[in-house]
C-alpha atoms as a PDB file:
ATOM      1  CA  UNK A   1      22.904  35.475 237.949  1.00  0.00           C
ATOM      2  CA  UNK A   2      19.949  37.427 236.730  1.00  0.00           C
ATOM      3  CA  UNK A   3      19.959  40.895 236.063  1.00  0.00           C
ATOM      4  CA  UNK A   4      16.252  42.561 235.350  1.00  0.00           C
ATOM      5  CA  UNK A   5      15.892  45.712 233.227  1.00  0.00           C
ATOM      6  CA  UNK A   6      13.293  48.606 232.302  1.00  0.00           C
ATOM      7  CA  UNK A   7      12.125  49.490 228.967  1.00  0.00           C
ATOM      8  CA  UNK A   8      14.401  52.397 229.206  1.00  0.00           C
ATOM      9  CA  UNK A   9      17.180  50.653 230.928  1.00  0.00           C
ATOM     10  CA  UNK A  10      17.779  48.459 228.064  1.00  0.00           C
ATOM     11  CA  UNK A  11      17.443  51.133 225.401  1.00  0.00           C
ATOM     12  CA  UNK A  12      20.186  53.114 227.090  1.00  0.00           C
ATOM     13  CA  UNK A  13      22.183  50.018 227.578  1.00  0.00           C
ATOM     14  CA  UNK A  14      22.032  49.333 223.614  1.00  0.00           C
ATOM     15  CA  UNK A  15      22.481  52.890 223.015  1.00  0.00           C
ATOM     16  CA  UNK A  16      25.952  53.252 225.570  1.00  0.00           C
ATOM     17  CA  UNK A  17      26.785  49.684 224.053  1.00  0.00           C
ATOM     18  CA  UNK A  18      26.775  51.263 220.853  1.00  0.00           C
ATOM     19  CA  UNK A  19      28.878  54.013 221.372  1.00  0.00           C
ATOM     20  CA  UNK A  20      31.183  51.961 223.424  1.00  0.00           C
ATOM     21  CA  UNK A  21      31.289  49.661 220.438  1.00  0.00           C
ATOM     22  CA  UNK A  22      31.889  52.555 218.137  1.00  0.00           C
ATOM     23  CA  UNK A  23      34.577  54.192 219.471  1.00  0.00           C
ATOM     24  CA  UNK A  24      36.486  50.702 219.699  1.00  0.00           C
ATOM     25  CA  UNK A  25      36.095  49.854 215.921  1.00  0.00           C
ATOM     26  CA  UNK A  26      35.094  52.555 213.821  1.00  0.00           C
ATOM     27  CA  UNK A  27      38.820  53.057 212.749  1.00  0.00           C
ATOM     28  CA  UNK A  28      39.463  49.869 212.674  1.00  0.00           C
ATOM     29  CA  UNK A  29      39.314  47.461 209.073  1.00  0.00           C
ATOM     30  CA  UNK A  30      40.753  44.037 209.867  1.00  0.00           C
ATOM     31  CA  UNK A  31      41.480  43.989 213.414  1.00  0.00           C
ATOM     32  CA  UNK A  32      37.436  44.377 214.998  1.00  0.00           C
ATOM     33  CA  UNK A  33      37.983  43.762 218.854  1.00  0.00           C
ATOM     34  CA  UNK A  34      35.243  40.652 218.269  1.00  0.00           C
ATOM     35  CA  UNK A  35      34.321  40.753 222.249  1.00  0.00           C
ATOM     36  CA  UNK A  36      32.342  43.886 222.142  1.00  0.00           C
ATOM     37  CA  UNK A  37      30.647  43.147 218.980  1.00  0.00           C
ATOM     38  CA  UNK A  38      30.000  40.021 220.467  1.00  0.00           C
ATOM     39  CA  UNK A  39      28.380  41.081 223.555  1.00  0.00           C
ATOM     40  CA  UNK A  40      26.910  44.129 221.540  1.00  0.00           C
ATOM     41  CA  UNK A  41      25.059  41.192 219.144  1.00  0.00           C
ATOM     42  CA  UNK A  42      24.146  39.406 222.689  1.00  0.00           C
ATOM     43  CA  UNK A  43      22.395  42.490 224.294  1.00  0.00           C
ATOM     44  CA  UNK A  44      20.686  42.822 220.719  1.00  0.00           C
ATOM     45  CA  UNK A  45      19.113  39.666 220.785  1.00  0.00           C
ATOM     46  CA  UNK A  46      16.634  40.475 223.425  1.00  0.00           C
ATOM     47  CA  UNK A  47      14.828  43.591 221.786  1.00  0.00           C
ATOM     48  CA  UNK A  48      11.763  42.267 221.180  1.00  0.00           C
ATOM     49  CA  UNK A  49      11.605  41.229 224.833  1.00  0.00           C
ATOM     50  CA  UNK A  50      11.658  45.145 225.249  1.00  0.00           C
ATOM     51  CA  UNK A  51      10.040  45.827 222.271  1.00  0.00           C
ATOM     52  CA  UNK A  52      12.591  47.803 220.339  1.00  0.00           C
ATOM     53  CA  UNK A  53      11.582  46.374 216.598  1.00  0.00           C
ATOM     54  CA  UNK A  54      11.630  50.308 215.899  1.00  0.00           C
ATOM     55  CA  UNK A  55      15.574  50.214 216.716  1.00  0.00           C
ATOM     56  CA  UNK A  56      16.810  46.530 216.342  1.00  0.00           C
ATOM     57  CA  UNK A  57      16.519  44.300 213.418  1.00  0.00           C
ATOM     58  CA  UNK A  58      17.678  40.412 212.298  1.00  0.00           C
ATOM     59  CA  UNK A  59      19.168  40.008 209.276  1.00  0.00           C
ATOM     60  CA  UNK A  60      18.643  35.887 208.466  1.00  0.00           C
ATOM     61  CA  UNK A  61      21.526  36.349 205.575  1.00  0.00           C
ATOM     62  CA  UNK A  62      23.772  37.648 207.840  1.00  0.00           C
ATOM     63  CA  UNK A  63      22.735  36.268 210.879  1.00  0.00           C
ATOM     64  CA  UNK A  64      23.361  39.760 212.712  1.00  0.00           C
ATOM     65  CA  UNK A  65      21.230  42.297 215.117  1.00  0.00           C
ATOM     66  CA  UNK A  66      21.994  45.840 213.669  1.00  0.00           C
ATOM     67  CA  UNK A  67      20.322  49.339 214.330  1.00  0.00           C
ATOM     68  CA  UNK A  68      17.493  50.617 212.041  1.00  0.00           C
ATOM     69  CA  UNK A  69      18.028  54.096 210.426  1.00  0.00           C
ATOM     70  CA  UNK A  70      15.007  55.301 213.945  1.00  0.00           C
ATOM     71  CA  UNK A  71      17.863  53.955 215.523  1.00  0.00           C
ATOM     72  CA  UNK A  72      20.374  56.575 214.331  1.00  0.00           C
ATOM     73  CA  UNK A  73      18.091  59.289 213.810  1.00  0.00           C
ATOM     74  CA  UNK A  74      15.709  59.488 216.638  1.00  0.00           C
ATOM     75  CA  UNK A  75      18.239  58.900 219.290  1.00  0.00           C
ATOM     76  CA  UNK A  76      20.800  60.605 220.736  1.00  0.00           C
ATOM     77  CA  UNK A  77      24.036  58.069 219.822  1.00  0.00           C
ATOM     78  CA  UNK A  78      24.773  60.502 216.364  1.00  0.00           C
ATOM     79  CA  UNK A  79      25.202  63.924 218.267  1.00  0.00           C
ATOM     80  CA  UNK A  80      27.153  62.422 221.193  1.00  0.00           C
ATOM     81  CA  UNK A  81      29.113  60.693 218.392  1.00  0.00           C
ATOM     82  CA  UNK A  82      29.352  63.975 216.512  1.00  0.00           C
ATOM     83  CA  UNK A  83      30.288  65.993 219.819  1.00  0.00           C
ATOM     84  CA  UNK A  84      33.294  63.223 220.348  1.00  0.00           C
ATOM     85  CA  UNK A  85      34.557  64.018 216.827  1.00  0.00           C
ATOM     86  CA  UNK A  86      34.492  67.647 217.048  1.00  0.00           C
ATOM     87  CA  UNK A  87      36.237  68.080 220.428  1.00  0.00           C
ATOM     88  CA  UNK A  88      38.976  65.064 219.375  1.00  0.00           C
ATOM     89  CA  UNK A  89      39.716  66.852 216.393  1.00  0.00           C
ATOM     90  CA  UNK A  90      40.597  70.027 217.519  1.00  0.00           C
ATOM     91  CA  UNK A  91      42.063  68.548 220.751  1.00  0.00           C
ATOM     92  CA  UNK A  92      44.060  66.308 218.379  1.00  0.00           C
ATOM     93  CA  UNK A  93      45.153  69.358 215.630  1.00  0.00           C
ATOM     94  CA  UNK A  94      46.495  71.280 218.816  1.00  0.00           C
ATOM     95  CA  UNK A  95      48.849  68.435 219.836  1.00  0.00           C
ATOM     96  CA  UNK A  96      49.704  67.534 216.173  1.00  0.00           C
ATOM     97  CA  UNK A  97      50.822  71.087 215.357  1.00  0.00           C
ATOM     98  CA  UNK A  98      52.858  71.794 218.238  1.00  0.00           C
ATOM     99  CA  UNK A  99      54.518  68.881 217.857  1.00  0.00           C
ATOM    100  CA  UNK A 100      55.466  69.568 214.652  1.00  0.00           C
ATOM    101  CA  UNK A 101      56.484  73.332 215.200  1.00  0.00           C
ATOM    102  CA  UNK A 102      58.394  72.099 218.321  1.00  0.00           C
ATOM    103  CA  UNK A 103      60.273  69.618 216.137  1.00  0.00           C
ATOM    104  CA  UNK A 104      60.716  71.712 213.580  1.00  0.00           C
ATOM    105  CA  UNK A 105      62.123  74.778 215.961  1.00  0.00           C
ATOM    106  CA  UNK A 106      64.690  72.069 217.930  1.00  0.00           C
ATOM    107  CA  UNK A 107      64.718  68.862 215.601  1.00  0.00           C
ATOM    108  CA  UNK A 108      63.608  65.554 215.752  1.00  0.00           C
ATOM    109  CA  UNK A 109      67.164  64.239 217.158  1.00  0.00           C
ATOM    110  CA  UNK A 110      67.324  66.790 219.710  1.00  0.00           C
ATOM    111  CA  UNK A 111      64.097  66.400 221.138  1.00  0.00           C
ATOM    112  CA  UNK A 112      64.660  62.994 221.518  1.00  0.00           C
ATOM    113  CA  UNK A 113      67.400  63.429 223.054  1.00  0.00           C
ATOM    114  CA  UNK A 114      65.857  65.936 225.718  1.00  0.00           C
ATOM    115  CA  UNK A 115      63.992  64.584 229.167  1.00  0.00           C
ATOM    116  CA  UNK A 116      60.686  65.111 229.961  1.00  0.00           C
ATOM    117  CA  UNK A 117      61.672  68.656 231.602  1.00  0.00           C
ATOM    118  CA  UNK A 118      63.085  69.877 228.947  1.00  0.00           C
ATOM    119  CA  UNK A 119      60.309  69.212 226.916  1.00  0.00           C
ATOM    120  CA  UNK A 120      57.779  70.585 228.483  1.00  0.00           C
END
């Protein structure tokens, strides 16, 4: 199977692949899920086909496609990565402290102990 791309086509791909890559294993130390970064260094290899020198580079020593700082600056991936943080972390500090003041106001045992009603 063949699949044919635009100019722009492939920069979104590598941009959404990025993201998508991001939010997989930018918390994570030891454990990378390999497969994306895999297919993330596969879709990289082709950027001078679409020439995107300005946004892709080889490193020999490494033997690794990563972004260039253009990359990161003159696209989009940073906000939509800093828009995702923002609205996770007060989503996140919401859920946290309730569940801490409802814990706190019934205890740990006792809200174990209650069903999903009584919970909620």
């Amino acid at each position: 199977m063949k699949i044919n791309f635009t100019k722009k086509q492939y920069e979104d791909l590598v941009k959404l692949i990025y993201l998508g890559t991001w939010m997989v294993n930018a918390h994570r130390t030891d454990d990378i899920v390999e497969k994306y970064e895999d297919l993330e260094q596969y879709l990289r290899s082709f950027y001078k086909d679409f020439d995107m020198e300005k946004y892709i580079e080889f490193d020999k020593k490494l033997n690794k496609f990563f972004p260039t700082r253009e990359f990161e600056e003159d696209t989009d991936v940073e906000q939509y990565i800093d828009e995702y943080n923002n609205d996770i972390f007060w989503e996140e500090l919401i859920d946290r402290l309730a569940r801490r003041d409802f814990i706190r106001e019934y205890g740990e045992e006792n809200v174990l102990k209650m069903t999903w009603e009584e919970r909620f």
